[in-house]
PDB file of N, CA and C in Angstrom:
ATOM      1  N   UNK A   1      -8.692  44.161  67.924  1.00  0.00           N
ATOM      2  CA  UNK A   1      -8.627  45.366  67.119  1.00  0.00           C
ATOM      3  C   UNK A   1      -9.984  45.617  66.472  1.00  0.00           C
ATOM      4  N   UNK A   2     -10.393  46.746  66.554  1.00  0.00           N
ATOM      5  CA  UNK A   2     -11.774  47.640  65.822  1.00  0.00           C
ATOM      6  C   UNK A   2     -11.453  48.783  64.696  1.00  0.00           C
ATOM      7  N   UNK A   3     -12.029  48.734  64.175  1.00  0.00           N
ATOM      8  CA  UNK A   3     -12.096  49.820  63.409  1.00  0.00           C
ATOM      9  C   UNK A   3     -13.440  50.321  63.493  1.00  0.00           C
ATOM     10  N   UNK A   4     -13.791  51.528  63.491  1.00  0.00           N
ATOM     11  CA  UNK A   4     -15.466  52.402  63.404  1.00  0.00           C
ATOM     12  C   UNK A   4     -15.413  53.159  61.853  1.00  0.00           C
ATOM     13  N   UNK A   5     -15.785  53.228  61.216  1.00  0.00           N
ATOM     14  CA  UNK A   5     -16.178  53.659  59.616  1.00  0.00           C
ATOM     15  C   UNK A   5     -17.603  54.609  60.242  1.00  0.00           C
ATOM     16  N   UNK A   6     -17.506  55.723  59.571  1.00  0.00           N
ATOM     17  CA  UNK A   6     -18.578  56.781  59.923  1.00  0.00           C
ATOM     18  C   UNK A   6     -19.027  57.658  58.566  1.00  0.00           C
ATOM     19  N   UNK A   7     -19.990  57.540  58.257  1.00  0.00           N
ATOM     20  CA  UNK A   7     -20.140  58.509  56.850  1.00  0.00           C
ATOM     21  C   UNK A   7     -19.310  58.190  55.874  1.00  0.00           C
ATOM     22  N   UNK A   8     -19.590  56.984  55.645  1.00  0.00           N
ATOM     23  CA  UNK A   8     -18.843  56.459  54.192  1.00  0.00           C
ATOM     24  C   UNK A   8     -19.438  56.843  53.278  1.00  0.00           C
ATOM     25  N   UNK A   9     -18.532  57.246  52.057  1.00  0.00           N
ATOM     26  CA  UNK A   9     -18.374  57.794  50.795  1.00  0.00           C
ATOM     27  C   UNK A   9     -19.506  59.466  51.005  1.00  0.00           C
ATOM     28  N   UNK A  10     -19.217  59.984  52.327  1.00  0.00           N
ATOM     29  CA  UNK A  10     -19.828  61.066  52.348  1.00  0.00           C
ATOM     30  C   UNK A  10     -18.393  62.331  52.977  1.00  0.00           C
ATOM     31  N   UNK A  11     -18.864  63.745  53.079  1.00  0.00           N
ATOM     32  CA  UNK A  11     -17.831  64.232  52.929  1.00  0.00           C
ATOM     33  C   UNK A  11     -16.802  64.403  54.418  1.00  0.00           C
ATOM     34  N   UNK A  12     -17.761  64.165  55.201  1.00  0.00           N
ATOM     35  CA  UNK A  12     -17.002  63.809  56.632  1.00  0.00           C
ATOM     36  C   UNK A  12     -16.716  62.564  57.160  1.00  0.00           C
ATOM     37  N   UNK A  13     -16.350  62.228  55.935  1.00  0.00           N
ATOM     38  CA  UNK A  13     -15.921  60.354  56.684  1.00  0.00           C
ATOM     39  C   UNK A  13     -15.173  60.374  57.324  1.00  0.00           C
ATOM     40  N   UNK A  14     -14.864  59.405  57.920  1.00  0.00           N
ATOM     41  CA  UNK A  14     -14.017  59.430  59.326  1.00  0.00           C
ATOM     42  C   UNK A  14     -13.571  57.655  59.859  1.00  0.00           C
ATOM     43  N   UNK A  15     -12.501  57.277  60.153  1.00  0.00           N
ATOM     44  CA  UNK A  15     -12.181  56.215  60.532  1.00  0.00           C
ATOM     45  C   UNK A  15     -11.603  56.126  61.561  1.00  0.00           C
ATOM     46  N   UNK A  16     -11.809  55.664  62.438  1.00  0.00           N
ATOM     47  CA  UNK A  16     -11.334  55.411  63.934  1.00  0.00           C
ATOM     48  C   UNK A  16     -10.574  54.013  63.892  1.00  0.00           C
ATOM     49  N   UNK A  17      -9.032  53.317  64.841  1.00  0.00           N
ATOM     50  CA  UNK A  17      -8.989  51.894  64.631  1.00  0.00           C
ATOM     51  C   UNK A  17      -8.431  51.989  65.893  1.00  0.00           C
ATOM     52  N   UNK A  18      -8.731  50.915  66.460  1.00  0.00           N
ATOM     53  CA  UNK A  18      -7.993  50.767  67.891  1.00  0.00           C
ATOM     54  C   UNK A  18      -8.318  49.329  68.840  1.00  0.00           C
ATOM     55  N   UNK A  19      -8.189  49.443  70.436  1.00  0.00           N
ATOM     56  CA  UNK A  19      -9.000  48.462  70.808  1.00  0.00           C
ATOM     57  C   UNK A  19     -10.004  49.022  71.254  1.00  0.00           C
ATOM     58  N   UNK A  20     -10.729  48.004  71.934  1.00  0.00           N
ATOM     59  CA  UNK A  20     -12.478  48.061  72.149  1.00  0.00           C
ATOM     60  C   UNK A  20     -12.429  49.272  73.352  1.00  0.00           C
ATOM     61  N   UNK A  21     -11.696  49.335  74.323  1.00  0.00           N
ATOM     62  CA  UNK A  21     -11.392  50.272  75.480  1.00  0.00           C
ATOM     63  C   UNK A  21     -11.120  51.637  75.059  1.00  0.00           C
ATOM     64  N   UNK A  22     -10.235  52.158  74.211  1.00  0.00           N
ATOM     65  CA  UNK A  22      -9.952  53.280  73.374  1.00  0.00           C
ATOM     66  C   UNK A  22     -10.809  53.629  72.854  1.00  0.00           C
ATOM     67  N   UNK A  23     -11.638  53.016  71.788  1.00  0.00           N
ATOM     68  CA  UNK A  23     -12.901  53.466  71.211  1.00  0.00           C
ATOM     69  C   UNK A  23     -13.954  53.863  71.690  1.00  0.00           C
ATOM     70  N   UNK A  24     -14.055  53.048  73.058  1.00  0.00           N
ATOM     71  CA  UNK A  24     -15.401  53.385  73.776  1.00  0.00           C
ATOM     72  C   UNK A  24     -14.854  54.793  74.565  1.00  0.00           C
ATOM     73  N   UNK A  25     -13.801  54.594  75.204  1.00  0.00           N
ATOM     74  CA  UNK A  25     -13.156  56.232  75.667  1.00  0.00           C
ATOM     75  C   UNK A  25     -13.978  56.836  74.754  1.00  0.00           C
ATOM     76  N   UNK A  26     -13.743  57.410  73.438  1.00  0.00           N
ATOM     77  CA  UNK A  26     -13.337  58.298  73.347  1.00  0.00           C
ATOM     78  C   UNK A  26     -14.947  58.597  72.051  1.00  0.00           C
ATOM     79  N   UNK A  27     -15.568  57.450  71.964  1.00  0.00           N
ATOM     80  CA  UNK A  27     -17.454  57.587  71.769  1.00  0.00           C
ATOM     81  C   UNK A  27     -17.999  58.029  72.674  1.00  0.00           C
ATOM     82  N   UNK A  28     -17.426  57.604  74.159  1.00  0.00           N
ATOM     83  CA  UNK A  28     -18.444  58.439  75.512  1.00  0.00           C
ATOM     84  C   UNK A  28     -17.792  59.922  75.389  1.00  0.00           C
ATOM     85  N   UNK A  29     -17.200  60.304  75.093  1.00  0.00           N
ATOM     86  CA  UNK A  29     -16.296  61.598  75.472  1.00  0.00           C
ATOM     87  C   UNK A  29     -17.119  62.527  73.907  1.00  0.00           C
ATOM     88  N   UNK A  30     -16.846  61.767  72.767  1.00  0.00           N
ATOM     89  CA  UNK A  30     -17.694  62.424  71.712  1.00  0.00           C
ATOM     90  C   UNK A  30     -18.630  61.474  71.034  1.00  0.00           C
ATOM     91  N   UNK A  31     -20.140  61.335  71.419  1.00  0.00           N
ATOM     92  CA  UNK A  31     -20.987  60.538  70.991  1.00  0.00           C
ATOM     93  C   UNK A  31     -21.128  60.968  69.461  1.00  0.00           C
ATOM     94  N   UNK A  32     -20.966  59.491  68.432  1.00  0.00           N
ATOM     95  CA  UNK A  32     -21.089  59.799  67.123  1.00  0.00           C
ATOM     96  C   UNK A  32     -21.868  60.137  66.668  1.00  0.00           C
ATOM     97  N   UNK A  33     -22.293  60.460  65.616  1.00  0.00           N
ATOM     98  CA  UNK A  33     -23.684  61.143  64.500  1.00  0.00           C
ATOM     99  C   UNK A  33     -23.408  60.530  63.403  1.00  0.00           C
ATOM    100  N   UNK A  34     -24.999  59.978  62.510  1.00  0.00           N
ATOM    101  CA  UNK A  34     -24.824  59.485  61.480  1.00  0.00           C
ATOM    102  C   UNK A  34     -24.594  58.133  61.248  1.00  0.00           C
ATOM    103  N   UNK A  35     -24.311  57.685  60.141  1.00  0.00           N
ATOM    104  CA  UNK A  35     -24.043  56.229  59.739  1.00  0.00           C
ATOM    105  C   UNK A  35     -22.702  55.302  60.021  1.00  0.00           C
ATOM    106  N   UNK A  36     -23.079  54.106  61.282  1.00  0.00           N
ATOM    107  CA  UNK A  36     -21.624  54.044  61.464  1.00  0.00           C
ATOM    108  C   UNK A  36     -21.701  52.612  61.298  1.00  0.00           C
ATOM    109  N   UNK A  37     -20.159  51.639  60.844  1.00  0.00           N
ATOM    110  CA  UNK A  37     -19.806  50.585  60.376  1.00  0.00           C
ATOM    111  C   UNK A  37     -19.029  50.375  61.316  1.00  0.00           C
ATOM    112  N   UNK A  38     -18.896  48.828  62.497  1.00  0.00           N
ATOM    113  CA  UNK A  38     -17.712  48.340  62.969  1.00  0.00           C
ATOM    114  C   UNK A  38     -17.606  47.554  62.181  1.00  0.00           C
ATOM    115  N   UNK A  39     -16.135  47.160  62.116  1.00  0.00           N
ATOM    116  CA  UNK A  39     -15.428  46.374  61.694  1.00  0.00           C
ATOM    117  C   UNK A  39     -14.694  45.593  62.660  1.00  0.00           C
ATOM    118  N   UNK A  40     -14.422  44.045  63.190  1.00  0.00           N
ATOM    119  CA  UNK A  40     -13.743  43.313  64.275  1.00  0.00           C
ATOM    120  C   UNK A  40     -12.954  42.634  63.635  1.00  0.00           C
ATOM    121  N   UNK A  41     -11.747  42.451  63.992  1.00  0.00           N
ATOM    122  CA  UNK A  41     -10.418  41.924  63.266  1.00  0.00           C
ATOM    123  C   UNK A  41     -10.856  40.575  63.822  1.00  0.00           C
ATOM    124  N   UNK A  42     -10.420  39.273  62.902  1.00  0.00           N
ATOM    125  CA  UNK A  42     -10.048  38.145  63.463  1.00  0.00           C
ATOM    126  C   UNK A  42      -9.350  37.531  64.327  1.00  0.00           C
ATOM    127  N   UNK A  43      -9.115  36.029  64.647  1.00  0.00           N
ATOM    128  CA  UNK A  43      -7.632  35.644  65.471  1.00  0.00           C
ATOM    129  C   UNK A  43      -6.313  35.867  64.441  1.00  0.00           C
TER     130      UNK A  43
END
């Protein structure tokens, strides 16, 4: 599990959570802009 954090504490923040396959879908489909944070879940 991932989470992507994008424009934190700004007015288009945005959080994405999923797996690594979903996320990348859908970054190639809309490449992000701006300041971005992954986050990787543990075991």
């Amino acid at each position: 599990q991932l989470c992507v954090a994008r424009e934190l504490t700004k007015k288009f923040e945005e959080f994405r959570r999923g797996v690594a396959s979903e996320l990348l879908a859908h970054y190639q489909a809309h490449p992000p802009k701006g300041e971005i944070v992954l986050v990787i879940s543990g075991s």
